[in-house]
Protein backbone atom coordinates (compact mmCIF):
# COMPACT_ATOMS: atom_id res chain seq x y z
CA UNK A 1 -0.94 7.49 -9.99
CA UNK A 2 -4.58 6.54 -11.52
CA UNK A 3 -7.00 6.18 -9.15
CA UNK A 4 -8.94 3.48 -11.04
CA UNK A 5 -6.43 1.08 -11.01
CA UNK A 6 -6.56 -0.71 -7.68
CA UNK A 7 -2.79 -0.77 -5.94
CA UNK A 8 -1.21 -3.32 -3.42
CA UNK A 9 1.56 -0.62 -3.09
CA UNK A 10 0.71 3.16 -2.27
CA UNK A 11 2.25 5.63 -0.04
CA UNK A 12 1.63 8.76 2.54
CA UNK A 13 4.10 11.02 3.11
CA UNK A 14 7.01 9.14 3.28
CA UNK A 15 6.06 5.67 4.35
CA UNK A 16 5.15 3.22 1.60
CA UNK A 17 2.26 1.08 2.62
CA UNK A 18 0.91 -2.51 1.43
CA UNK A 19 -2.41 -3.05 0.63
CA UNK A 20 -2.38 -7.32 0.29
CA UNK A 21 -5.96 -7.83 0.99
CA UNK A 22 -9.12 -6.55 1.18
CA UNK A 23 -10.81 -9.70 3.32
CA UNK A 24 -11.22 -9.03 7.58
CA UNK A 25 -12.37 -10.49 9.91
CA UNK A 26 -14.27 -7.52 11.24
CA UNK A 27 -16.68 -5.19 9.78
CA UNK A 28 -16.20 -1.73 11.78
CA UNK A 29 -19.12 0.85 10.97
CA UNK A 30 -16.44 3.29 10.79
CA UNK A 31 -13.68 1.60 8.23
CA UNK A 32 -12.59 3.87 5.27
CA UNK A 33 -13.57 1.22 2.86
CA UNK A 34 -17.29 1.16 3.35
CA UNK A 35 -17.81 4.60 1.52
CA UNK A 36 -14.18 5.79 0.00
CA UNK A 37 -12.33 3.83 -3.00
CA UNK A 38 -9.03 4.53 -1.08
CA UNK A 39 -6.97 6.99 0.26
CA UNK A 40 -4.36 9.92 -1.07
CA UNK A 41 -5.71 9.00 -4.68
CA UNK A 42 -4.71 5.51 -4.49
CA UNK A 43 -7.48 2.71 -5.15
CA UNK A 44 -7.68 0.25 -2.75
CA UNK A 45 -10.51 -1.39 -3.54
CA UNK A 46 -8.43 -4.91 -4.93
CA UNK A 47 -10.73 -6.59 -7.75
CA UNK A 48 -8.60 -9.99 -6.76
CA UNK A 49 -5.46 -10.87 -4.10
CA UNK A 50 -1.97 -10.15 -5.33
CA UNK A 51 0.36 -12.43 -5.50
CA UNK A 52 3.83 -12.22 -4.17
CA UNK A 53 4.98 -11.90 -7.36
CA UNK A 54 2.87 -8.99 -8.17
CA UNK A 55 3.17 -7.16 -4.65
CA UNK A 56 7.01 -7.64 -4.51
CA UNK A 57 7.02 -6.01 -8.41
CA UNK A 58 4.98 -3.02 -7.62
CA UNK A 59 7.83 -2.59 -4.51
CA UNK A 60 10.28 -3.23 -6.68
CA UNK A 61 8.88 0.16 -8.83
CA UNK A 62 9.14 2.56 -6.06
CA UNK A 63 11.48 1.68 -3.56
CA UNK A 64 14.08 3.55 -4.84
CA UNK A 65 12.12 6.58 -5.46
CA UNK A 66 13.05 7.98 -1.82
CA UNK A 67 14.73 7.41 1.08
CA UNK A 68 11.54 5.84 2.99
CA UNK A 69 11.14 5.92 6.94
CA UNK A 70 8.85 2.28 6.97
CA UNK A 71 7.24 -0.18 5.57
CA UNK A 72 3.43 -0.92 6.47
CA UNK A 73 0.81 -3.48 5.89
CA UNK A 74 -2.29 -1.47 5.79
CA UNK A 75 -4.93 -1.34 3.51
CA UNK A 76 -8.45 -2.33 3.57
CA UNK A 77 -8.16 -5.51 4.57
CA UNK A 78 -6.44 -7.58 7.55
CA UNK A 79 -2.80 -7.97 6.46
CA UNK A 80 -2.77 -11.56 8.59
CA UNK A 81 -5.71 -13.47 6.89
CA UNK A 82 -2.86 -13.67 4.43
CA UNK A 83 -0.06 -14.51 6.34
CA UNK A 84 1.90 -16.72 4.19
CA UNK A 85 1.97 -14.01 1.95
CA UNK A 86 3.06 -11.27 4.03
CA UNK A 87 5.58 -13.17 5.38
CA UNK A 88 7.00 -14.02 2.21
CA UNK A 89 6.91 -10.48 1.17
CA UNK A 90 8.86 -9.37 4.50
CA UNK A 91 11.49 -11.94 3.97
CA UNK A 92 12.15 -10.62 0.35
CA UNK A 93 12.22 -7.10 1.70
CA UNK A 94 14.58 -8.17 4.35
CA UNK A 95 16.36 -10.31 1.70
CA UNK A 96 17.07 -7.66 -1.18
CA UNK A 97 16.83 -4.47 0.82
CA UNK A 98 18.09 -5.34 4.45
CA UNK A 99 17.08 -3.75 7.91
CA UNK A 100 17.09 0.10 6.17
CA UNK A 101 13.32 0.16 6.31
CA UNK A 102 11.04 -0.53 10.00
CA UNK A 103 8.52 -2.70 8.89
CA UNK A 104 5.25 -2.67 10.30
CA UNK A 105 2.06 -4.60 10.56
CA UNK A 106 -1.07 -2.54 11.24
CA UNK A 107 -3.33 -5.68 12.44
CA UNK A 108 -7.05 -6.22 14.31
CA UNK A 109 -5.33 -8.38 16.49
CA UNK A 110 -7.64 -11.61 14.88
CA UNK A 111 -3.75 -13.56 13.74
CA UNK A 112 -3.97 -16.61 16.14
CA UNK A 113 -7.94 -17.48 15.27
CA UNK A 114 -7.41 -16.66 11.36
CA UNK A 115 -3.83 -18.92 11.26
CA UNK A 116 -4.77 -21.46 14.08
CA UNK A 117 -2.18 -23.51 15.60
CA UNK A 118 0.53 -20.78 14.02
CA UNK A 119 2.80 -19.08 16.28
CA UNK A 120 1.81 -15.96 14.46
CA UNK A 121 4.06 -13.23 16.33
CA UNK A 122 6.90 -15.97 16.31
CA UNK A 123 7.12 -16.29 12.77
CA UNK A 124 6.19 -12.27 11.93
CA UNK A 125 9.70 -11.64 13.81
CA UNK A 126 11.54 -14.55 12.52
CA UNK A 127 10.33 -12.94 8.73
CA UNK A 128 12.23 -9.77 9.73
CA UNK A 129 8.84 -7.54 11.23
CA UNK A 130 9.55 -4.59 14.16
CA UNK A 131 6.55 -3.99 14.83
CA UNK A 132 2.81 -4.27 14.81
CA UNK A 133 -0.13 -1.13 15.78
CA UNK A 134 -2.86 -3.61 17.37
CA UNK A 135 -6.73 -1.68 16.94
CA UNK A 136 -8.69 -2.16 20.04
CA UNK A 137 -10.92 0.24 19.92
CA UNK A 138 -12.95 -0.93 22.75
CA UNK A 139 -12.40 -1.37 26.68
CA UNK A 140 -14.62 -3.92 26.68
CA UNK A 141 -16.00 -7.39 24.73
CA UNK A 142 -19.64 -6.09 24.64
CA UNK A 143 -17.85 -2.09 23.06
CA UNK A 144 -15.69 -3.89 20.60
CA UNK A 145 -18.71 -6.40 19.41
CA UNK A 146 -20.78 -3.25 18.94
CA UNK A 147 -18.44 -1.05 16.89
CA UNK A 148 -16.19 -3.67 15.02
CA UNK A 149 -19.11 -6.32 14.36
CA UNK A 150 -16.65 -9.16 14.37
CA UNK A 151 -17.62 -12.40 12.67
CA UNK A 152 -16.73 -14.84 15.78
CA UNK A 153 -17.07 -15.07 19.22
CA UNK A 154 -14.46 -13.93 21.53
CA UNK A 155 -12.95 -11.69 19.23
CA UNK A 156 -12.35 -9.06 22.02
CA UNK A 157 -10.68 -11.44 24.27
CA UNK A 158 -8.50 -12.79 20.91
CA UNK A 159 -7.10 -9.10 20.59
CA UNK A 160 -6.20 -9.11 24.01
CA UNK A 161 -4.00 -12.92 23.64
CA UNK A 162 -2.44 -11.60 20.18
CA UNK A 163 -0.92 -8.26 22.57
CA UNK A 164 0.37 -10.18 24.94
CA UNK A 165 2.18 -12.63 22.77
CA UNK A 166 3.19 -9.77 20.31
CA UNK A 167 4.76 -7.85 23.17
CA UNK A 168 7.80 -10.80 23.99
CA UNK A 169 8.99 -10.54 20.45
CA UNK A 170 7.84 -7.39 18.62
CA UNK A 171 7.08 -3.92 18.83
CA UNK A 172 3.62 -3.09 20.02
CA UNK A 173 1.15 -0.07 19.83
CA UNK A 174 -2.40 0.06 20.78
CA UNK A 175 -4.53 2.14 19.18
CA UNK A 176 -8.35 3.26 18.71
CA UNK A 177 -10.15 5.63 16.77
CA UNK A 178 -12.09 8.37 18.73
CA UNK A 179 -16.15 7.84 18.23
CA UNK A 180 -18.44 8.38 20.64
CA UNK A 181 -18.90 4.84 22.09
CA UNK A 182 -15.27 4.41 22.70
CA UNK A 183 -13.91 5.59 25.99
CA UNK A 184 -10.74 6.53 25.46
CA UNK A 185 -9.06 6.64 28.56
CA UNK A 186 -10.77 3.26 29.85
CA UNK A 187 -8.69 2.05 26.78
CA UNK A 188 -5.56 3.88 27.35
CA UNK A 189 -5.86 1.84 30.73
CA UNK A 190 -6.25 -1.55 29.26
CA UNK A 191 -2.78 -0.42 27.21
CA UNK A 192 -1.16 0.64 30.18
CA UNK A 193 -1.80 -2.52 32.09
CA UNK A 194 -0.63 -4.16 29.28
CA UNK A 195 2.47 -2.12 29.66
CA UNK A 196 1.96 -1.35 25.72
CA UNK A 197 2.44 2.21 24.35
CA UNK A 198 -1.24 3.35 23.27
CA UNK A 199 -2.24 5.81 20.22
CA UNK A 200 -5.60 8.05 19.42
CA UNK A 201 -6.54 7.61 15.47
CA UNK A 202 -8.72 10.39 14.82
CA UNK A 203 -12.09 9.06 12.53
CA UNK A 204 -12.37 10.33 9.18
CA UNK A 205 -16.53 11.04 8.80
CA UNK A 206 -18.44 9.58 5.85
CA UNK A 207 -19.32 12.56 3.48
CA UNK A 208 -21.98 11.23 0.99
């Protein structure tokens, strides 16, 4: 695989991951995409958003390569400011290739402010979703407005709504990358009272 040419499909180890976006609504000091191209020799860097058309093709390429274990929206971007699109591209997983892959959304938590008046975890498990790894990063508004430089107000407390709806229909995982300002455990507690299973990413350092 070239790594010039940016991809909306790549893959680690045996998952296959989809890269539909490179737009979020935060702007974390520590996100990949501020100093690498991509990951695993796979360009991320998108010079414009895929289409369906052009996401479900580069699937359609490599899904039979291997028996995958799942499916993930992950790239550098947030998979949900494009939600009509990742919903289309669930249902024509679901559609052509049935429940044999666990599809996952790796999200910020933003859904409900980017898609307002959308019931956003209603319609990712209608689409045929599992689950989605939610990264909070922070115990705390003032943390998570520090580290993950949102671009609106409330972001914090918007993470926190988006878990609790997520967890009556989906899946759920909290996770948060270990840096210094993050206390881990205070977030493993704000999981736990959540009653949601919570995850330690460790941070990749910027090499220059």
């Amino acid at each position: 695989m070239s790594q010039n040419r940016p991809v909306t499909v790549y893959w680690i180890e045996n998952n296959l991951y989809l890269n539909i976006t490179n737009k979020c609504s935060n702007s974390c000091y520590f996100c990949l995409k501020r100093y690498r191209q991509g990951v695993g020799g796979f360009n991320l860097k998108l010079t414009h958003e895929p289409t369906v058309a052009q996401i479900t093709m580069e699937l359609a390429e490599v899904l039979h390569m291997r028996k995958w274990d799942g499916l993930v929206f992950c790239g550098f971007g947030e998979p949900t400011a494009r939600l009509d699109v990742l919903l289309e591209v669930v249902r024509w997983v679901r559609q052509h290739y049935g429940r044999r892959l666990e599809i996952r959304v790796d999200t910020n938590g933003h859904g409900y402010v980017l898609n307002p008046n959308r019931d956003v975890a209603g319609e990712l498990k209608a689409a045929g979703v599992d689950k989605v790894s939610v990264s909070l990063n922070a115990a705390n508004a003032q943390t998570y407005s520090e580290i993950c430089k949102p671009t609106f107000d409330g972001a914090y407390e918007a993470v926190i709504d988006f878990i609790q709806k997520a967890r009556l229909l989906l899946g759920v995982e909290v996770t948060a990358v270990r840096l210094p300002e993050v206390d881990l455990a205070k977030v493993q507690a704000v999981a736990t009272n959540l009653g949601i299973v919570f995850k330690v990413r460790e941070y990749i350092p910027c090499f220059y």
